[in-house]
N, C-alpha and C. Protein backbone atom coordinates (compact mmCIF):
# COMPACT_ATOMS: atom_id res chain seq x y z
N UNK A 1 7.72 1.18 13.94
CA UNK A 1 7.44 2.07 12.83
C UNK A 1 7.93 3.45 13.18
N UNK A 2 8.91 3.77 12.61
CA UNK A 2 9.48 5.19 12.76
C UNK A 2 8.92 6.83 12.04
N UNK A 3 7.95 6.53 10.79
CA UNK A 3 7.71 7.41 9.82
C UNK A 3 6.63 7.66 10.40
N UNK A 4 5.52 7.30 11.26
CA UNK A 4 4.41 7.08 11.51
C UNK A 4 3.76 8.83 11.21
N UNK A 5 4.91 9.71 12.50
CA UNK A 5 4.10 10.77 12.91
C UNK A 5 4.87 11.74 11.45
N UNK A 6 3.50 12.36 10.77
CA UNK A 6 4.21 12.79 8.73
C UNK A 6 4.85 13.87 9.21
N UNK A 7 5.03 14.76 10.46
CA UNK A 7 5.62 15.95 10.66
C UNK A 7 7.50 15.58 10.74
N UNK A 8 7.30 14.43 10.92
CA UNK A 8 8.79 14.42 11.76
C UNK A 8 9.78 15.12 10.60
N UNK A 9 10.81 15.61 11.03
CA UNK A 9 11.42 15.48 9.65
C UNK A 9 13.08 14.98 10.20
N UNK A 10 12.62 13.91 10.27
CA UNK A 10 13.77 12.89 11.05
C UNK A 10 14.88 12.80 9.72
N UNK A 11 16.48 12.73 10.17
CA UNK A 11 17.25 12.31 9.21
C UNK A 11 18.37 12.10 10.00
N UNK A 12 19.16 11.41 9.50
CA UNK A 12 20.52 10.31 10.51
C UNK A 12 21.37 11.72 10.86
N UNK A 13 21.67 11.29 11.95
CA UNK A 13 23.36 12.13 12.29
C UNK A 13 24.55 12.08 11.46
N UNK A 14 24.49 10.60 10.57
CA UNK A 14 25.58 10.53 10.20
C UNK A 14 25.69 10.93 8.51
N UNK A 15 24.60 10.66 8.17
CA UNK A 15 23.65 10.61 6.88
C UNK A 15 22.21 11.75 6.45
N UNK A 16 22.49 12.20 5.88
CA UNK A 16 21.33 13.14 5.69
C UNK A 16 20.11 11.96 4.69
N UNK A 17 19.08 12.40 5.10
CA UNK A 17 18.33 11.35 4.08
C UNK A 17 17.41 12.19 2.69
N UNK A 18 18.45 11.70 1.61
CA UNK A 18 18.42 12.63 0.79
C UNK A 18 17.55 11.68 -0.16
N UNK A 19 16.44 12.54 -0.54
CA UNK A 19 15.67 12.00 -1.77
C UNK A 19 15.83 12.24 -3.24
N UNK A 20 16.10 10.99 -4.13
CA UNK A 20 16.70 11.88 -5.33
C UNK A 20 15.38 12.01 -6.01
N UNK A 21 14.89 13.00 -6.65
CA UNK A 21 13.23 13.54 -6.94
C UNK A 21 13.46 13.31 -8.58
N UNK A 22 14.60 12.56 -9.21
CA UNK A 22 14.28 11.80 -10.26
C UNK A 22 14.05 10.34 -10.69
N UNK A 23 12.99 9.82 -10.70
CA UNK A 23 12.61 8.64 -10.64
C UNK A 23 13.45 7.60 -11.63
N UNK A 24 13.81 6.32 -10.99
CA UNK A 24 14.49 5.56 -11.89
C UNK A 24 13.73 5.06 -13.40
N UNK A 25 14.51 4.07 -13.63
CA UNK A 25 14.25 3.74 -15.57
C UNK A 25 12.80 3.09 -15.31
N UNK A 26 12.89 2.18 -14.43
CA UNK A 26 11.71 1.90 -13.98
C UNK A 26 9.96 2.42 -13.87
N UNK A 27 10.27 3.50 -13.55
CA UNK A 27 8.91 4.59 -12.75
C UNK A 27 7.76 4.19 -13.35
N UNK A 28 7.98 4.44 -15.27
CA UNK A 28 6.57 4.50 -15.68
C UNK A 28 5.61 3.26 -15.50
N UNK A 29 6.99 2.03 -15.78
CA UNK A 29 6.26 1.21 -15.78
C UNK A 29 5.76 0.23 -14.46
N UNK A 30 5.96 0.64 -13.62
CA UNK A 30 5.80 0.49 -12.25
C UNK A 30 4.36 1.15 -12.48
N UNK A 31 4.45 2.41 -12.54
CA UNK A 31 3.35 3.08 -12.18
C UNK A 31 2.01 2.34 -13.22
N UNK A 32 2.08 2.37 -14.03
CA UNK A 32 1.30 1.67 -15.26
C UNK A 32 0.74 0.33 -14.59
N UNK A 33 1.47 -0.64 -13.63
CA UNK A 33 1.13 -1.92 -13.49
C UNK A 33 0.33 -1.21 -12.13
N UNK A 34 0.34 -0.50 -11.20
CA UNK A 34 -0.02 -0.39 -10.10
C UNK A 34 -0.98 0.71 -10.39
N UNK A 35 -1.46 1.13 -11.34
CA UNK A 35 -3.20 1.73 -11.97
C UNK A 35 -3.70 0.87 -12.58
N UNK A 36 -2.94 -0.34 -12.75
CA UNK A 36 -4.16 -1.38 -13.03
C UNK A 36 -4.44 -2.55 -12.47
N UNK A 37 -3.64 -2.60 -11.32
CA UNK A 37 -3.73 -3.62 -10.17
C UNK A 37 -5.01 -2.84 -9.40
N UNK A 38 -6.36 -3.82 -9.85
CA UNK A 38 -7.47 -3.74 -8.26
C UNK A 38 -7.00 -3.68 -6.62
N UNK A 39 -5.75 -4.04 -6.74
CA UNK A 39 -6.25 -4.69 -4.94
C UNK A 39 -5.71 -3.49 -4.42
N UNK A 40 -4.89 -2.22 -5.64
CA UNK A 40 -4.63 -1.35 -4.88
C UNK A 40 -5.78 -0.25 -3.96
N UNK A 41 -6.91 -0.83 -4.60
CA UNK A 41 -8.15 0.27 -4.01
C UNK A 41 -8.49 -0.20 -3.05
N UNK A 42 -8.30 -1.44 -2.69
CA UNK A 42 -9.23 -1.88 -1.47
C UNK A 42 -7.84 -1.83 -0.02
N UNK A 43 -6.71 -1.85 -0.70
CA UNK A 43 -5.51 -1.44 0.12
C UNK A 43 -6.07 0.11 0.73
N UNK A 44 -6.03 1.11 -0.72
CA UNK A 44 -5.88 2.17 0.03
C UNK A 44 -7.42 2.79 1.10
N UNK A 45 -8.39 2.19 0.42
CA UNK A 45 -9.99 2.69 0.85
C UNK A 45 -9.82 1.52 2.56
N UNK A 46 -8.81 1.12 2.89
CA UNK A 46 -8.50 0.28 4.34
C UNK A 46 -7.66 0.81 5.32
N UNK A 47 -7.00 2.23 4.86
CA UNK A 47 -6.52 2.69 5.65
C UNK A 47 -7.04 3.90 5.86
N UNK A 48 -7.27 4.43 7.17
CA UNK A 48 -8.09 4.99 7.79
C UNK A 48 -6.73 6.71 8.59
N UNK A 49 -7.37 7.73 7.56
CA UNK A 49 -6.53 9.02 8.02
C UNK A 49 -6.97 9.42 9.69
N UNK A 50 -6.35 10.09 10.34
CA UNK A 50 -6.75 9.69 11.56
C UNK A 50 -6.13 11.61 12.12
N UNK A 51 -7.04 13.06 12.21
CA UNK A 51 -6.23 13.94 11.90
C UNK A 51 -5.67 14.04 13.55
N UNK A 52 -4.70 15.27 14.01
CA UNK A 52 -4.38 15.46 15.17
C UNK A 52 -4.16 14.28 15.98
N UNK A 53 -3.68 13.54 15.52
CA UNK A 53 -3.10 12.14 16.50
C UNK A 53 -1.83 11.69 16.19
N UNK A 54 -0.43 11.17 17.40
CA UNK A 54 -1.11 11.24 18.67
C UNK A 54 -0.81 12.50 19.21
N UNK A 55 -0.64 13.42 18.65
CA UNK A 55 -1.32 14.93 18.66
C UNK A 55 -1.34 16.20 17.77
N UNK A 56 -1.69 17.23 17.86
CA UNK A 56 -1.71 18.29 17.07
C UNK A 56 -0.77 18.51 15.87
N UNK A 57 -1.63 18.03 15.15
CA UNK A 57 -0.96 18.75 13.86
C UNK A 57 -0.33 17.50 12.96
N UNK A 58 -0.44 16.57 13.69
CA UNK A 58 -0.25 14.91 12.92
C UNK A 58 -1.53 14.44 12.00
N UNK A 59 -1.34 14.30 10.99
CA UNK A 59 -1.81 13.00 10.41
C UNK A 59 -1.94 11.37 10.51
N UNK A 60 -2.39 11.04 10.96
CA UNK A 60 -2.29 9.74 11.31
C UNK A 60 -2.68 8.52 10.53
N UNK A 61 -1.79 7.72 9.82
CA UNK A 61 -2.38 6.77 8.93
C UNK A 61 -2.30 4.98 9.88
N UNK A 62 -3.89 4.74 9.67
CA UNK A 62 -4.40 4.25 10.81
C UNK A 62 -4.34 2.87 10.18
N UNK A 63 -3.71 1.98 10.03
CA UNK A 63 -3.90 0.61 9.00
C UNK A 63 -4.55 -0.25 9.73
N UNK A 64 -4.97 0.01 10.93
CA UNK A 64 -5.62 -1.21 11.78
C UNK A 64 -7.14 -1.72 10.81
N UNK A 65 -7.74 -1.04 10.42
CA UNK A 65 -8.83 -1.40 9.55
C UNK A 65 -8.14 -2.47 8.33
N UNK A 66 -7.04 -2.24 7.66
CA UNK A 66 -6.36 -3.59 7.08
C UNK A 66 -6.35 -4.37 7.63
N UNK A 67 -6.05 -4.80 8.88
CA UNK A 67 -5.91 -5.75 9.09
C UNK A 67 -6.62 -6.55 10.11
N UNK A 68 -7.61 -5.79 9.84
CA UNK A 68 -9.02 -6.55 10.29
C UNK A 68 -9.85 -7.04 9.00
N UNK A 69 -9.43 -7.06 7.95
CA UNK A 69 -10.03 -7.42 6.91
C UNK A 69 -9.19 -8.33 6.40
N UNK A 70 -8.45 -9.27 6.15
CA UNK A 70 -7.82 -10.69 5.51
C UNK A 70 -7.55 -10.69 4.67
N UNK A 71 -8.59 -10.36 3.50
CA UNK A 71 -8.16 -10.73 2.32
C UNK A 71 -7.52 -9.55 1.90
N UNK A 72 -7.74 -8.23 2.19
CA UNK A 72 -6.79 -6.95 1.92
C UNK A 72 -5.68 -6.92 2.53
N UNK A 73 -5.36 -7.45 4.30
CA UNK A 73 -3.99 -7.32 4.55
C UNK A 73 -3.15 -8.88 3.65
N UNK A 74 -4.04 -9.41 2.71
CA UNK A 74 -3.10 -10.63 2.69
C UNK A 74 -2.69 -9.66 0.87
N UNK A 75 -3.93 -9.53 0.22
CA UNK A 75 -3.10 -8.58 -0.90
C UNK A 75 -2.22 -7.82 -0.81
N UNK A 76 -2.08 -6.70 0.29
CA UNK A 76 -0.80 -6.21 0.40
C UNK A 76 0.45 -6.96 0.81
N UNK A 77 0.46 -7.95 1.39
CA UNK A 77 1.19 -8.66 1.22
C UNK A 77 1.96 -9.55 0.35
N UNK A 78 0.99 -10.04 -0.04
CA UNK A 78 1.41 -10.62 -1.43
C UNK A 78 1.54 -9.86 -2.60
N UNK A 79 1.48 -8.58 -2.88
CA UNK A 79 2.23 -7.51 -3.85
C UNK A 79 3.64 -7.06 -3.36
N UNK A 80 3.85 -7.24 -2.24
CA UNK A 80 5.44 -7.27 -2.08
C UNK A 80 5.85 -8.41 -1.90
N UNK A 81 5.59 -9.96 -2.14
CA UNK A 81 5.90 -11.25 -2.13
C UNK A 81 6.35 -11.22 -3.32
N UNK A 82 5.61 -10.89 -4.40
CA UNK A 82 5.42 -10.69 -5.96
C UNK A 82 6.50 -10.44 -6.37
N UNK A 83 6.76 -8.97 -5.23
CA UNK A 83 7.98 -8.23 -6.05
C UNK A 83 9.36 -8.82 -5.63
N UNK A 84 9.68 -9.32 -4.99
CA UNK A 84 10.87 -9.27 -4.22
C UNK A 84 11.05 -11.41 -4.25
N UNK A 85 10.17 -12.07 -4.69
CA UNK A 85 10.32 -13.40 -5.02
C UNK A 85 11.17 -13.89 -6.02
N UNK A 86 12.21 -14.48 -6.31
CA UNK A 86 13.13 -14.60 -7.19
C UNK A 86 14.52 -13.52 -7.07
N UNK A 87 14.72 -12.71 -6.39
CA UNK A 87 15.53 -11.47 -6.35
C UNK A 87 16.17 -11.53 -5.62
N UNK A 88 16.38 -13.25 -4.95
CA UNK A 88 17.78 -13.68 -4.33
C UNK A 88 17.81 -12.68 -2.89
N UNK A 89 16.49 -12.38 -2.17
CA UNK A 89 17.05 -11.42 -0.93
C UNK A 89 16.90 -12.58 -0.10
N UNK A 90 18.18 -12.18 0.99
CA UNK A 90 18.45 -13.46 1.77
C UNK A 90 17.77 -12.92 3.29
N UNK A 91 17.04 -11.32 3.41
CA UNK A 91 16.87 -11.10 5.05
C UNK A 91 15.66 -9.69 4.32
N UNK A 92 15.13 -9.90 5.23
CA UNK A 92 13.73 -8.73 5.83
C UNK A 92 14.09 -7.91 6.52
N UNK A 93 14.66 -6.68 6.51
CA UNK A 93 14.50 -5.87 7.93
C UNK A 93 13.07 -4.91 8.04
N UNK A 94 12.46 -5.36 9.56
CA UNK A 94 11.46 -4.88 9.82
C UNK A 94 11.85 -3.81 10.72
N UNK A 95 10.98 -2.53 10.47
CA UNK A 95 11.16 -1.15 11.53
C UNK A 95 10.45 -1.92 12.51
N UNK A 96 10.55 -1.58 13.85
CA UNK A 96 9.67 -1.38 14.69
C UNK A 96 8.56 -0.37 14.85
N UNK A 97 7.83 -0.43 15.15
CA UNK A 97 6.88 -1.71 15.64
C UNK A 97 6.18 -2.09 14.34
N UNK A 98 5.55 -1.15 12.98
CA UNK A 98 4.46 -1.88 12.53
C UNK A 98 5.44 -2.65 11.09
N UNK A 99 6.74 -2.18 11.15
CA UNK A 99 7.25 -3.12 9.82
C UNK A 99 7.47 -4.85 10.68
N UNK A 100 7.10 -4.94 11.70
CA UNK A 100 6.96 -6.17 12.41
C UNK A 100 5.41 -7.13 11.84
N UNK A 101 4.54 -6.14 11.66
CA UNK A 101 3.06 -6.46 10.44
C UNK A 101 3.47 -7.30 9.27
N UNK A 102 4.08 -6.41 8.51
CA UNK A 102 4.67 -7.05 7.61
C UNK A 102 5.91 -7.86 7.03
N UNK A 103 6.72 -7.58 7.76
CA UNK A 103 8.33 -7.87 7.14
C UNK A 103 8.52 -9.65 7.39
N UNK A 104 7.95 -10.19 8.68
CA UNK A 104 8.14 -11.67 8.66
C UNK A 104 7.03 -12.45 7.74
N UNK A 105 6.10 -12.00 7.70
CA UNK A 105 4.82 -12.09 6.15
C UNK A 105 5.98 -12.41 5.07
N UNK A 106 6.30 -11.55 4.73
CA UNK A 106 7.25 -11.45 3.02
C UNK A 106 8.11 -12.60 3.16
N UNK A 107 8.77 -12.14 4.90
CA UNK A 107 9.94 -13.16 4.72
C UNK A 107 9.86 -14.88 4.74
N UNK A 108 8.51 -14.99 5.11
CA UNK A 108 8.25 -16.13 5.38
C UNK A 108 7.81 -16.77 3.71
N UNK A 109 7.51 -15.84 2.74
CA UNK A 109 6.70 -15.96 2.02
C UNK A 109 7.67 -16.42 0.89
N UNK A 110 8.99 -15.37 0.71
CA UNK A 110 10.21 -15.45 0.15
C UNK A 110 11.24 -16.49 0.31
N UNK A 111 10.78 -17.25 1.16
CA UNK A 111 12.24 -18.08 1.82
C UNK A 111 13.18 -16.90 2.07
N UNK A 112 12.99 -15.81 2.95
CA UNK A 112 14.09 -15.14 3.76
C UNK A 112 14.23 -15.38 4.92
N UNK A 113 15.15 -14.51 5.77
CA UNK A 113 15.14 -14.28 7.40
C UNK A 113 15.05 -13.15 7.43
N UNK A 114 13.88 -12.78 8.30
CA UNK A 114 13.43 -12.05 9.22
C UNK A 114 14.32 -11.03 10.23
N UNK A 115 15.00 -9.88 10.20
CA UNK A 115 15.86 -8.80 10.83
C UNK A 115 14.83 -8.08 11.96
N UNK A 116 14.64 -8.04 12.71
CA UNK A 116 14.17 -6.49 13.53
C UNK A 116 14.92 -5.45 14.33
N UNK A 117 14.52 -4.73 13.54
CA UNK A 117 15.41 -3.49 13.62
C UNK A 117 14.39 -2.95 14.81
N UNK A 118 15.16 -2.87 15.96
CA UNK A 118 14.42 -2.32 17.20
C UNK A 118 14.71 -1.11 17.76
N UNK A 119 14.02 -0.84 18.85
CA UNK A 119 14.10 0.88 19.60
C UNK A 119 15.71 0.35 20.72
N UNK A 120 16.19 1.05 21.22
CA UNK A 120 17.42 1.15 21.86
C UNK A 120 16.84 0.62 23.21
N UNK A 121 17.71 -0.89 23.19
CA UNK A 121 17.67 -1.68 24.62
C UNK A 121 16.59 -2.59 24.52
N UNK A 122 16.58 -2.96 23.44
CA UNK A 122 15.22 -4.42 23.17
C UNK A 122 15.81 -5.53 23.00
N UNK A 123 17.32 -5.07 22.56
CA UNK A 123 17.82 -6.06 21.88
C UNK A 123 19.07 -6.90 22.84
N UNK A 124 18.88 -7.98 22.92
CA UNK A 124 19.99 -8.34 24.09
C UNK A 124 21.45 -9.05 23.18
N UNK A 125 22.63 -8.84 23.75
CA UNK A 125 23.79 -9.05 23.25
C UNK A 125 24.25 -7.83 22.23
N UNK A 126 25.29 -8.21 21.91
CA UNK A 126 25.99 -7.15 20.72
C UNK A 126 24.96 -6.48 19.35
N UNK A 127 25.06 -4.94 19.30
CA UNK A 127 24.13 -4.74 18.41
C UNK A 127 24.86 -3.41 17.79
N UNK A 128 24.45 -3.26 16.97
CA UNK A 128 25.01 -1.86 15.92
C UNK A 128 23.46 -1.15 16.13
N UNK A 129 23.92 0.65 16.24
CA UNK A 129 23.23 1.50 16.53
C UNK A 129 23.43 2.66 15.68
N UNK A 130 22.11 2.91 15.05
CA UNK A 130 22.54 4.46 14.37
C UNK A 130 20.81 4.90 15.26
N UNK A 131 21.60 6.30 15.28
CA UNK A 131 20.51 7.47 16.02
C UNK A 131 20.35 8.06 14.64
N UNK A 132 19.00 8.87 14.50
CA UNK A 132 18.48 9.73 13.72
C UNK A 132 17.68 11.10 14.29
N UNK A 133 18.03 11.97 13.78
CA UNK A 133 17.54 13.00 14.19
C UNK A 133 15.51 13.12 14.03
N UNK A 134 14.56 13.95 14.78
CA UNK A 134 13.70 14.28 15.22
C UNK A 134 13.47 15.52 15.05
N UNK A 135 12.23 15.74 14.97
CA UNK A 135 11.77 17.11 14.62
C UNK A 135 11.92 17.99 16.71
N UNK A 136 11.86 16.81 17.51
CA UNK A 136 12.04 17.58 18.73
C UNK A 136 13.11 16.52 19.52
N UNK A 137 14.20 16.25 19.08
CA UNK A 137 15.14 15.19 19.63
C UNK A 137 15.61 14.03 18.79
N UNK A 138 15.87 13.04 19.38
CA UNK A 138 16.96 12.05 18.49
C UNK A 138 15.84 10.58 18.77
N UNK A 139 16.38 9.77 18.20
CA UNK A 139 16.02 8.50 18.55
C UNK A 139 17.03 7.37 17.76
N UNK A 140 16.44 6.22 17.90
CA UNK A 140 17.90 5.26 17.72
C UNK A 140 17.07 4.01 17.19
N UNK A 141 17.82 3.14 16.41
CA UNK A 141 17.67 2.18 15.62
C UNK A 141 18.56 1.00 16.09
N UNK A 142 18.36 0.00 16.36
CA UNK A 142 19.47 -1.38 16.84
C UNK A 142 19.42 -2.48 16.15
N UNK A 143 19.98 -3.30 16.03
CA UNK A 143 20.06 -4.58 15.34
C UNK A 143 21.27 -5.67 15.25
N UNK A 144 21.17 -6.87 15.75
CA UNK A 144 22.04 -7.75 16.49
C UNK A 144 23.28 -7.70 15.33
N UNK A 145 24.37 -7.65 15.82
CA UNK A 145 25.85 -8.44 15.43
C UNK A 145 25.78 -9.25 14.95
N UNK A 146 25.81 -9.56 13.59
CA UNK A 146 25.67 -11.31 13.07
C UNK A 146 24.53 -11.59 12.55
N UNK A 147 23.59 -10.64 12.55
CA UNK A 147 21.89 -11.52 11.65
C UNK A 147 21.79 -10.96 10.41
N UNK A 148 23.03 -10.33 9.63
CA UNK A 148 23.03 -10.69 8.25
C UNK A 148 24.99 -11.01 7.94
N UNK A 149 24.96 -11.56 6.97
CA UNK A 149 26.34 -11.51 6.49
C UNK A 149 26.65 -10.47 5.63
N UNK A 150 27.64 -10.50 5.57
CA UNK A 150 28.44 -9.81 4.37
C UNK A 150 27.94 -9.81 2.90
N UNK A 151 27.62 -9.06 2.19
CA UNK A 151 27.18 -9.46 0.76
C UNK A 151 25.64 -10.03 0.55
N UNK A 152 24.95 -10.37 1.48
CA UNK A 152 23.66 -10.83 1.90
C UNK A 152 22.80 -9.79 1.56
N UNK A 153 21.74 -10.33 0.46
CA UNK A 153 20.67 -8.74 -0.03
C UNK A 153 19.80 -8.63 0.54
N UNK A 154 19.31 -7.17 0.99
CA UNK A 154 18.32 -7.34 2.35
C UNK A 154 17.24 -6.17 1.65
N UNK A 155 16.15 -6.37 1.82
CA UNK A 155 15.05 -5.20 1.90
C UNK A 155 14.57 -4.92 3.31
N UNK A 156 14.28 -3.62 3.48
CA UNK A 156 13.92 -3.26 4.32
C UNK A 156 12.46 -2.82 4.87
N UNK A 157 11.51 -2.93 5.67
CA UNK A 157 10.34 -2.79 5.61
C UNK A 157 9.71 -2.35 6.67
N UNK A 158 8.64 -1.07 6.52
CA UNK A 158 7.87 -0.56 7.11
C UNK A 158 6.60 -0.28 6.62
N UNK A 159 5.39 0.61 7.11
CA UNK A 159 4.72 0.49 7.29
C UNK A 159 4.47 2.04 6.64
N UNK A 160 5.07 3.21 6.83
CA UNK A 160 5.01 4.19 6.35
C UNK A 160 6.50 5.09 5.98
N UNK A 161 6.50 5.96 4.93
CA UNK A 161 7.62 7.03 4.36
C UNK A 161 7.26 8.28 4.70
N UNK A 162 7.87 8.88 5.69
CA UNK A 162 7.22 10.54 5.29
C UNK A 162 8.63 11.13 5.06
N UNK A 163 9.69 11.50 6.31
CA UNK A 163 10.73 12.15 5.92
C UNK A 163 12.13 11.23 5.09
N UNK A 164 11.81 9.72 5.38
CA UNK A 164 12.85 8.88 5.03
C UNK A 164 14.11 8.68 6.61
N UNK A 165 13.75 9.61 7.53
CA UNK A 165 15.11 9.48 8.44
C UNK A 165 15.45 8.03 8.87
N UNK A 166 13.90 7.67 9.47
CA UNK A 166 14.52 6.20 9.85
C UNK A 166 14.57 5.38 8.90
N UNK A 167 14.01 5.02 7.69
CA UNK A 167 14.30 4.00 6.63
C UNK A 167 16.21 4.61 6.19
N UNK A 168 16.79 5.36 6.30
CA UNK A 168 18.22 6.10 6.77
C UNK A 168 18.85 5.12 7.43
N UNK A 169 18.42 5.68 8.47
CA UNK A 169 19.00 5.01 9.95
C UNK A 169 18.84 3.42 9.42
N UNK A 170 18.38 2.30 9.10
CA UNK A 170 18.25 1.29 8.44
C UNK A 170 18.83 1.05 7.55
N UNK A 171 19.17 1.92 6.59
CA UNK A 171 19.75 1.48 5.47
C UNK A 171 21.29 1.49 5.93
N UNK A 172 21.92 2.53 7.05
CA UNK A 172 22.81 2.29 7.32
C UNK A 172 23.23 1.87 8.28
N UNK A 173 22.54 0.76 9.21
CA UNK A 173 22.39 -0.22 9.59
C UNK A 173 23.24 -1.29 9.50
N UNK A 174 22.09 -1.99 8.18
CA UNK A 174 22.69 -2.90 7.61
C UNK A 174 23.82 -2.84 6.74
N UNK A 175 24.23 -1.59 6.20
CA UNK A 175 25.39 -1.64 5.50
C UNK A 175 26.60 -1.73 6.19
N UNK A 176 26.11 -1.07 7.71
CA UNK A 176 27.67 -0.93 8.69
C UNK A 176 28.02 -2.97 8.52
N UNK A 177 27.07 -3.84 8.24
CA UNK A 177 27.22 -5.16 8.34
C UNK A 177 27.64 -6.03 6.85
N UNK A 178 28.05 -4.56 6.26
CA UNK A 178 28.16 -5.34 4.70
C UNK A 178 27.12 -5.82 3.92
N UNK A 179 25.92 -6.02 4.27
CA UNK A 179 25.39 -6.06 3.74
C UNK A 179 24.66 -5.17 2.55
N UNK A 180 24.35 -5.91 0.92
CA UNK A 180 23.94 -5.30 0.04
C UNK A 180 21.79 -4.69 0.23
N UNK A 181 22.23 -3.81 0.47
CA UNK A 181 20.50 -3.25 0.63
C UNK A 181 19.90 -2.78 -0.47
N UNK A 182 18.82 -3.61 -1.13
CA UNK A 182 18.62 -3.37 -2.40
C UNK A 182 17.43 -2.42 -2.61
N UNK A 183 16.67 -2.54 -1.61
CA UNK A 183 15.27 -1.39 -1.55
C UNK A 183 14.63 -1.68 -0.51
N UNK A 184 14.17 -0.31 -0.35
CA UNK A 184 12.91 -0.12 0.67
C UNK A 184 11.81 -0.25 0.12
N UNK A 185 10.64 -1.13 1.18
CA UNK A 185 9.63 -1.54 0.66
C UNK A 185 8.41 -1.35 1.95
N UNK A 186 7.47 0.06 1.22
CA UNK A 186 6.13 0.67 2.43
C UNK A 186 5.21 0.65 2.14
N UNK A 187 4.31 0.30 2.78
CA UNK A 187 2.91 0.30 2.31
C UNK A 187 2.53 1.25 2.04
N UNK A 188 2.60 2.67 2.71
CA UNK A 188 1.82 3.97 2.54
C UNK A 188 3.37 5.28 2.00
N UNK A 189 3.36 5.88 1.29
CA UNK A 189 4.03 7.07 0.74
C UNK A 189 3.35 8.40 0.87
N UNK A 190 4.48 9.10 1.56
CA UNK A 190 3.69 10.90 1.51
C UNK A 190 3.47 11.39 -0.16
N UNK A 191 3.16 12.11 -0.86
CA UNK A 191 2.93 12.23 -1.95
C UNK A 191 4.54 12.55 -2.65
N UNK A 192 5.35 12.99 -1.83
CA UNK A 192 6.78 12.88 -2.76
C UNK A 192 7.45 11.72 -2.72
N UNK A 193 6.58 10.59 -2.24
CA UNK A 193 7.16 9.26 -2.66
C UNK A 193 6.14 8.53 -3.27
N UNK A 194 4.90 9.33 -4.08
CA UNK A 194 4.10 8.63 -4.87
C UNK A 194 4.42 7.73 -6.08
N UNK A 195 5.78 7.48 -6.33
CA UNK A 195 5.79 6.77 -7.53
C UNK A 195 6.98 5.81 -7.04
N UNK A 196 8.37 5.94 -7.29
CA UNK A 196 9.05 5.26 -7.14
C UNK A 196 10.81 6.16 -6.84
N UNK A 197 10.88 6.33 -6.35
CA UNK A 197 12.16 7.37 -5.57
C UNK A 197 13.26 6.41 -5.07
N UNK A 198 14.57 7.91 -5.15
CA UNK A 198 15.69 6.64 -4.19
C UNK A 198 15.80 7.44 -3.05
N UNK A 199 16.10 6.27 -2.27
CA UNK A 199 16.58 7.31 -0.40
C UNK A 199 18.04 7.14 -0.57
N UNK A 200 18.54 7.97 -0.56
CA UNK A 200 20.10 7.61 0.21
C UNK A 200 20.91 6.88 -0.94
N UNK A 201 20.20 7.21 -2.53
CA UNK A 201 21.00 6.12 -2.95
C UNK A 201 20.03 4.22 -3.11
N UNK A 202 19.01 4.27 -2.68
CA UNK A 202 18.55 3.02 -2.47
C UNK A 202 16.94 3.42 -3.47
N UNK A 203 16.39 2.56 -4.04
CA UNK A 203 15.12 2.77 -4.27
C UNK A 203 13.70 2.26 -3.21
N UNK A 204 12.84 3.48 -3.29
CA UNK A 204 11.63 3.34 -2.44
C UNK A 204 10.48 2.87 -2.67
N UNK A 205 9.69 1.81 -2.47
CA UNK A 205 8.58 1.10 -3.62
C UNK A 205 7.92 1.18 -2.55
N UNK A 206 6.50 2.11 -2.93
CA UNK A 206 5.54 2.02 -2.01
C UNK A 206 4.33 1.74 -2.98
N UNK A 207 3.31 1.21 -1.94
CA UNK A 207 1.91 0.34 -2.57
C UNK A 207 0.93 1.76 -2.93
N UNK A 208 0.81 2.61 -1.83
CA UNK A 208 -0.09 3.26 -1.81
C UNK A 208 0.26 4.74 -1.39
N UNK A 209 -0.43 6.19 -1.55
CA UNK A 209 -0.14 7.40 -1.03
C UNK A 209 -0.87 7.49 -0.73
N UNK A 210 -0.68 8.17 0.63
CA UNK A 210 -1.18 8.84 1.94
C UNK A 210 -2.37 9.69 1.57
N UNK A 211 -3.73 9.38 1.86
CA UNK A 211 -4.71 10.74 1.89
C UNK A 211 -4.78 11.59 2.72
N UNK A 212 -5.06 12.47 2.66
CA UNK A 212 -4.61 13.92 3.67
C UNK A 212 -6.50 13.66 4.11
């Protein structure tokens, strides 16, 4: 999970991660179905704000309380099963570490395959690498040679959105592989991704926003 700490204001070297702050054709009615979906309350009243961790001046959105509860980590799950079932995606990419929570869930759920997009040197054999910038340094994104094809539609998945850098770094990822990336898909959104946004060109579908 790359978004974790909300200060970062991480964005690719190669790619700026640009948010377009006009919501697609979509928005309202997205938003309309997800104020009247219940399971979004027991999603969000399960994640646990956590302040100054893992230090000063972080927010910390703590999902371990989801997923000590079953029937809430299985609703969030199955609201992105929902969405993305029928929509022909042939691969999952999971951030490390907590889009690893979710992303083989969906994919298993979807008839997809499962991607993990890992930290630099997890991954053994040939791998494509994009670095993203850090609010105090760089960091890096990997993912094997060959675990999607060409033209193959992939969502991507984590666990949290704050600056977008590494869902970035991911999106261009998988595109260095040809692959078509159709959306990012997070459980938790900072409040400028409370509805439905594009990163980079891609749209951002998150379940829930972040309580301060």
């Amino acid at each position: 999970m790359g978004e974790q700490e909300n200060n970062k204001t991480g964005v690719g070297n190669n790619a700026m991660a640009v948010v377009d702050e006009a919501p697609v054709a979509a928005a309202a009615k997205e938003k309309d179905r997800g104020a009247a979906d219940p399971r979004l309350q027991g999603i969000s009243d399960s994640i646990r704000v956590v302040p100054h961790f893992p230090k000063p001046g972080i927010m910390f959105n703590d999902i371990t309380p989801l997923l000590l509860r079953p029937a809430v980590f299985k609703d969030a799950v199955d609201m992105f099963v929902e969405r993305y079932r029928g929509m022909g995606i042939a691969a999952v990419a999971g951030i490390e570490a907590r889009g690893f929570i979710f992303g083989p869930a969906i994919a298993l759920a979807i008839g997809a395959k499962f991607i993990p997009l890992r930290k630099p040197k997890k991954l053994p054999g040939d791998v494509f690498s994009e670095s993203y910038v850090l609010e105090y340094g760089t960091d890096c994104l990997e993912m094997h040679v060959g675990a999607i094809e060409p033209g193959e539609r992939a969502v991507v998945v984590d666990d949290l959105v704050a600056t977008g850098g590494t869902l970035s770094a991911a999106i261009r990822l998988l595109e260095r592989a040809e692959a078509d990336v159709v959306e990012c898909a997070c459980l938790i959104g900072l409040p400028k991704f409370k509805d439905f946004y594009k990163l980079n060109g891609k749209p951002v579908y998150i379940l829930v926003e972040s309580r301060k």
